[in-house]
Protein backbone atom coordinates (compact mmCIF):
# COMPACT_ATOMS: atom_id res chain seq x y z
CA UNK A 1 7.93 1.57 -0.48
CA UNK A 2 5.40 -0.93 -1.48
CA UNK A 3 1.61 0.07 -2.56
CA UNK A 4 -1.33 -2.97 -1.62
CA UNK A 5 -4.51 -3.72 -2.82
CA UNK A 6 -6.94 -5.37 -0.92
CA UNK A 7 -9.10 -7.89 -3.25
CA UNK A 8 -11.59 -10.80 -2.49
CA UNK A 9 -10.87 -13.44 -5.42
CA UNK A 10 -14.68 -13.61 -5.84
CA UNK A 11 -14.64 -9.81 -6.50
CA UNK A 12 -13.33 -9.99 -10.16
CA UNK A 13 -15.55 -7.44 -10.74
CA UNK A 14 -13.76 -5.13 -8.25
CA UNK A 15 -10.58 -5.67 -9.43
CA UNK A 16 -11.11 -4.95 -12.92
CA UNK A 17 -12.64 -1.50 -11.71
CA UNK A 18 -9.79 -0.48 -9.73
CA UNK A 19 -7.09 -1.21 -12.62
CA UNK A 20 -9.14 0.55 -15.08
CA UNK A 21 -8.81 3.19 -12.52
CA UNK A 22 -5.44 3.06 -11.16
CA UNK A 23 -3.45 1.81 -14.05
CA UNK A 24 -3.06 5.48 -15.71
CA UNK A 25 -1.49 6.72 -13.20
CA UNK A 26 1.30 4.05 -13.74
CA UNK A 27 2.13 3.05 -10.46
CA UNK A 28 2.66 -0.80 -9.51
CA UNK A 29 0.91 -2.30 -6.30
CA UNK A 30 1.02 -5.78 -4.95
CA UNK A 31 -2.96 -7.33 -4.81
CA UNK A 32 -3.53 -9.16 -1.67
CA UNK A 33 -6.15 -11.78 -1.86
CA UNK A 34 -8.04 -11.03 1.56
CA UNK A 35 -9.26 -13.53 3.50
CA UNK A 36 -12.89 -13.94 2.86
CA UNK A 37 -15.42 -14.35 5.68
CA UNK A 38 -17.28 -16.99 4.01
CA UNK A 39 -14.61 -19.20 4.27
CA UNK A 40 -13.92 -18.31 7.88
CA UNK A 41 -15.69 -21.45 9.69
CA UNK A 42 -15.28 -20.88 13.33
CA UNK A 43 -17.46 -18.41 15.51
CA UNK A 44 -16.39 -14.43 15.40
CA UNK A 45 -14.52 -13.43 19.15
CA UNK A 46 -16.74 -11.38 21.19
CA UNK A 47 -14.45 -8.92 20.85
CA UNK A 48 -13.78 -6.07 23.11
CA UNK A 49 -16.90 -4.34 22.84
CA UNK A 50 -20.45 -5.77 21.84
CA UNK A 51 -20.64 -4.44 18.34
CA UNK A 52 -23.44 -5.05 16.47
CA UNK A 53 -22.97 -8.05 13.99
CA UNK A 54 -23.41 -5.65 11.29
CA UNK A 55 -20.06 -4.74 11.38
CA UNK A 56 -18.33 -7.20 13.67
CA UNK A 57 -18.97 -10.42 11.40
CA UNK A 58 -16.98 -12.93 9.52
CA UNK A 59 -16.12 -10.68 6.82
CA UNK A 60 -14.70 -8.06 8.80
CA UNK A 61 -12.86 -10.47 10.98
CA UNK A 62 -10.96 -11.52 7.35
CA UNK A 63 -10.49 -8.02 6.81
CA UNK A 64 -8.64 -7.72 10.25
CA UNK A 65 -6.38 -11.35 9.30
CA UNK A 66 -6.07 -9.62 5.71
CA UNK A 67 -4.19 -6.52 7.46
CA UNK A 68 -2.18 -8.66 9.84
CA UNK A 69 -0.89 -10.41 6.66
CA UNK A 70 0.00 -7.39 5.00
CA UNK A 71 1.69 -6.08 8.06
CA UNK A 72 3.43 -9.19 7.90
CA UNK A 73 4.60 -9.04 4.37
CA UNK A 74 5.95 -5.00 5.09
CA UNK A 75 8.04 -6.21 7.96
CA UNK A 76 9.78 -9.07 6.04
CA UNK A 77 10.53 -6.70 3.28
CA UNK A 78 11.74 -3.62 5.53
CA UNK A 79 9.26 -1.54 4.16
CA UNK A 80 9.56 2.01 5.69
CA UNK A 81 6.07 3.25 4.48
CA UNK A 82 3.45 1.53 2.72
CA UNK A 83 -0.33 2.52 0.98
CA UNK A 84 -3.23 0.29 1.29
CA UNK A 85 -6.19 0.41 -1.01
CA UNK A 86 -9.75 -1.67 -0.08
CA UNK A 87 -10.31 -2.02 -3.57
CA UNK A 88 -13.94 -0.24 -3.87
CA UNK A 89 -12.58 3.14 -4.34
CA UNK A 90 -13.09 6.05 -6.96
CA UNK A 91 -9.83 8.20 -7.11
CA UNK A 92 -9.60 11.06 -8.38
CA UNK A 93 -8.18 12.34 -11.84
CA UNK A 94 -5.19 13.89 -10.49
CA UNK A 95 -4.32 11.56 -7.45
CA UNK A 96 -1.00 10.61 -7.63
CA UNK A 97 -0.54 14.79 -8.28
CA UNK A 98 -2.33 15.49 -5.13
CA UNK A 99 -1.23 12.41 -3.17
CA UNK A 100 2.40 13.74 -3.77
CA UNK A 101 1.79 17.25 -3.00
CA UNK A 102 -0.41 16.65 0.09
CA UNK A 103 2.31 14.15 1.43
CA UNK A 104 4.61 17.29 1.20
CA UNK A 105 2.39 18.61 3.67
CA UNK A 106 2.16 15.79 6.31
CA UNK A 107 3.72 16.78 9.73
CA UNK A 108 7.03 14.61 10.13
CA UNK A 109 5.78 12.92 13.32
CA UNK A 110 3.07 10.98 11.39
CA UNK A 111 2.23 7.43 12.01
CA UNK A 112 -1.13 6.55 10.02
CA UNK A 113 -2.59 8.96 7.13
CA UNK A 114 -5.84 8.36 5.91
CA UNK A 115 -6.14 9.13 2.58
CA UNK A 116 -9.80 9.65 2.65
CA UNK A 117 -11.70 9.15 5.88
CA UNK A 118 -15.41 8.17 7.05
CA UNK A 119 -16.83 9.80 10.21
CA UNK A 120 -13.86 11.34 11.73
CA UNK A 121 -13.80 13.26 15.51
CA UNK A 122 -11.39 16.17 16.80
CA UNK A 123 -9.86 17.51 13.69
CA UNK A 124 -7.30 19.89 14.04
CA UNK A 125 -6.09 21.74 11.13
CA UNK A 126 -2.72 21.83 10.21
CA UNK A 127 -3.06 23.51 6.75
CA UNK A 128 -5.61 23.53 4.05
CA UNK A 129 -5.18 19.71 2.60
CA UNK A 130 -3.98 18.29 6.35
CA UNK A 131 -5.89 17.66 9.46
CA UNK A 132 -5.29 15.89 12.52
CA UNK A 133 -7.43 13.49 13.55
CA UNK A 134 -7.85 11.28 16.99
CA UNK A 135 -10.74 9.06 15.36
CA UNK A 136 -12.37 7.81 11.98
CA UNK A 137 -14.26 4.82 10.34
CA UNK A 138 -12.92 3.01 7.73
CA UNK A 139 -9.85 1.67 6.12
CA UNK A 140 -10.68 2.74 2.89
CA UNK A 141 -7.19 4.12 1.68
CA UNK A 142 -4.28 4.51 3.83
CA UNK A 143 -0.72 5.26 4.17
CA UNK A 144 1.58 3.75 7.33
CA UNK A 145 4.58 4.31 8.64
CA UNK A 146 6.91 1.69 10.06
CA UNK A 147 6.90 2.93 13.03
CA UNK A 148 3.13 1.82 13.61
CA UNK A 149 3.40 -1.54 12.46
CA UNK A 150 5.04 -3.46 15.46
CA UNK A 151 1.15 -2.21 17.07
CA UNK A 152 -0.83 -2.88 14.09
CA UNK A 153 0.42 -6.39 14.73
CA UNK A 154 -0.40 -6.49 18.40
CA UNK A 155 -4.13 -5.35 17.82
CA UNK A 156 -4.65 -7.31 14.48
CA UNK A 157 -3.32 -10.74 16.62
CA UNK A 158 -5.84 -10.32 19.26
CA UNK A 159 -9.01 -10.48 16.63
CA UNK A 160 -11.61 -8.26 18.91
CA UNK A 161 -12.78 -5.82 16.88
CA UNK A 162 -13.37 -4.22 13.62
CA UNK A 163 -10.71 -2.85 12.16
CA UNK A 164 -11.06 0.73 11.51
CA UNK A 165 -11.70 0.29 15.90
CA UNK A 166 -8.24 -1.22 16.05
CA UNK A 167 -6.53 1.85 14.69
CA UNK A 168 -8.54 4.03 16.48
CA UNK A 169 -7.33 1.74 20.14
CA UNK A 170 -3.92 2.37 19.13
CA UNK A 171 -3.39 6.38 19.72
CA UNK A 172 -1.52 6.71 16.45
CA UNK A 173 -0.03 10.00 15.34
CA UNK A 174 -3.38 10.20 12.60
CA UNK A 175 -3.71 12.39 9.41
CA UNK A 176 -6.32 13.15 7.30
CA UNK A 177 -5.72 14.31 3.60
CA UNK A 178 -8.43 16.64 2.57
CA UNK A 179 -10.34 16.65 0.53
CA UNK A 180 -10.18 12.87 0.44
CA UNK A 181 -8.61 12.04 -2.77
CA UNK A 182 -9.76 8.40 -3.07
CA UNK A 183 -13.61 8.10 -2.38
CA UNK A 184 -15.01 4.82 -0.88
CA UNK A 185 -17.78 3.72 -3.82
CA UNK A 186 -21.65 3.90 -3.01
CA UNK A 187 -21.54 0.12 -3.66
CA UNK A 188 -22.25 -3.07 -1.77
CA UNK A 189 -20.41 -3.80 1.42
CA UNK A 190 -18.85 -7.30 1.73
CA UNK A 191 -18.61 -6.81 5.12
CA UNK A 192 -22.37 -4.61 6.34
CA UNK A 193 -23.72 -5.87 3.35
């Protein structure tokens, strides 16, 4: 129902990369200006586990409000499904091809598809462009079903964690497309630096 890009407003540069990108395949998205760690004055939670501050920081905390807004925004607008891009992505030349036809393949009973994943743990194969997953790292590119976003909000309100951590806390019916059909960019992390 609705795509969403997530974009610091000091990342121009990261912007203009992913509509150079995305624009040919012709498909409209909504840019959310995330909410940027620098600006984010008061101390990070402890959060639920002691994470390293390399990735439990002000920057992913923003990351976390960023999703609760967009959770938000796809409630308000009875959204059934949405796709969320962190906008340091490469995609490849035939995504919204593949996207479509690897969609076709998704059990019904999904809740959260990961359109590329990091690390991921338990896979369980389903056919030759779907897996099941329990875990994975990062929230690179994602699809979500309404039926997941009720708990999003719950996890995303309580601020203790990364958030790739979050989804893995909330038992979500998880798929993996493979191979990943959006690639996370061997670039700078706002958030690990």
């Amino acid at each position: 129902d609705q795509v969403y890009l997530i974009n610091l407003d000091r990342r121009q540069d990261r912007l203009e990369y992913f509509k150079k990108q995305f624009d040919r395949f012709n498909v409209e998205y909504k840019r959310i200006s995330a909410f940027d760690g620098k600006n984010i004055t008061e101390p990070v939670p402890k959060g639920k586990h002691n994470w390293p501050r390399v990735y439990w920081n002000n920057n992913a905390l923003g990351l976390v409000r960023t999703m609760n807004h967009i959770i938000k925004d796809a409630i308000e607008n009875n959204y059934q499904k949405i796709v969320i891009f962190e906008d340091d992505n490469d995609f490849d030349e035939n995504f919204l091809q593949l996207f479509n036809k690897y969609m076709e393949q998704v059990p019904s009973d999904w809740e959260l598809i990961k359109i590329t994943a990091g690390i991921f743990s338990n896979p369980e194969y389903i056919n030759d462009n779907i897996f099941r997953i329990s875990r994975s790292n990062g929230t690179f590119a994602m699809v979500i079903n309404c039926t997941l976003f009720e708990r999003i909000l719950e996890v995303t309100n309580q601020e203790n964690g990364p958030l790739d951590d979050m989804f893995n806390w909330l038992n979500a019916k998880t798929y993996m497309f493979y191979p990943g059909i959006a690639i996370p960019m061997n670039t700078f992390s706002d958030i690990t630096g």
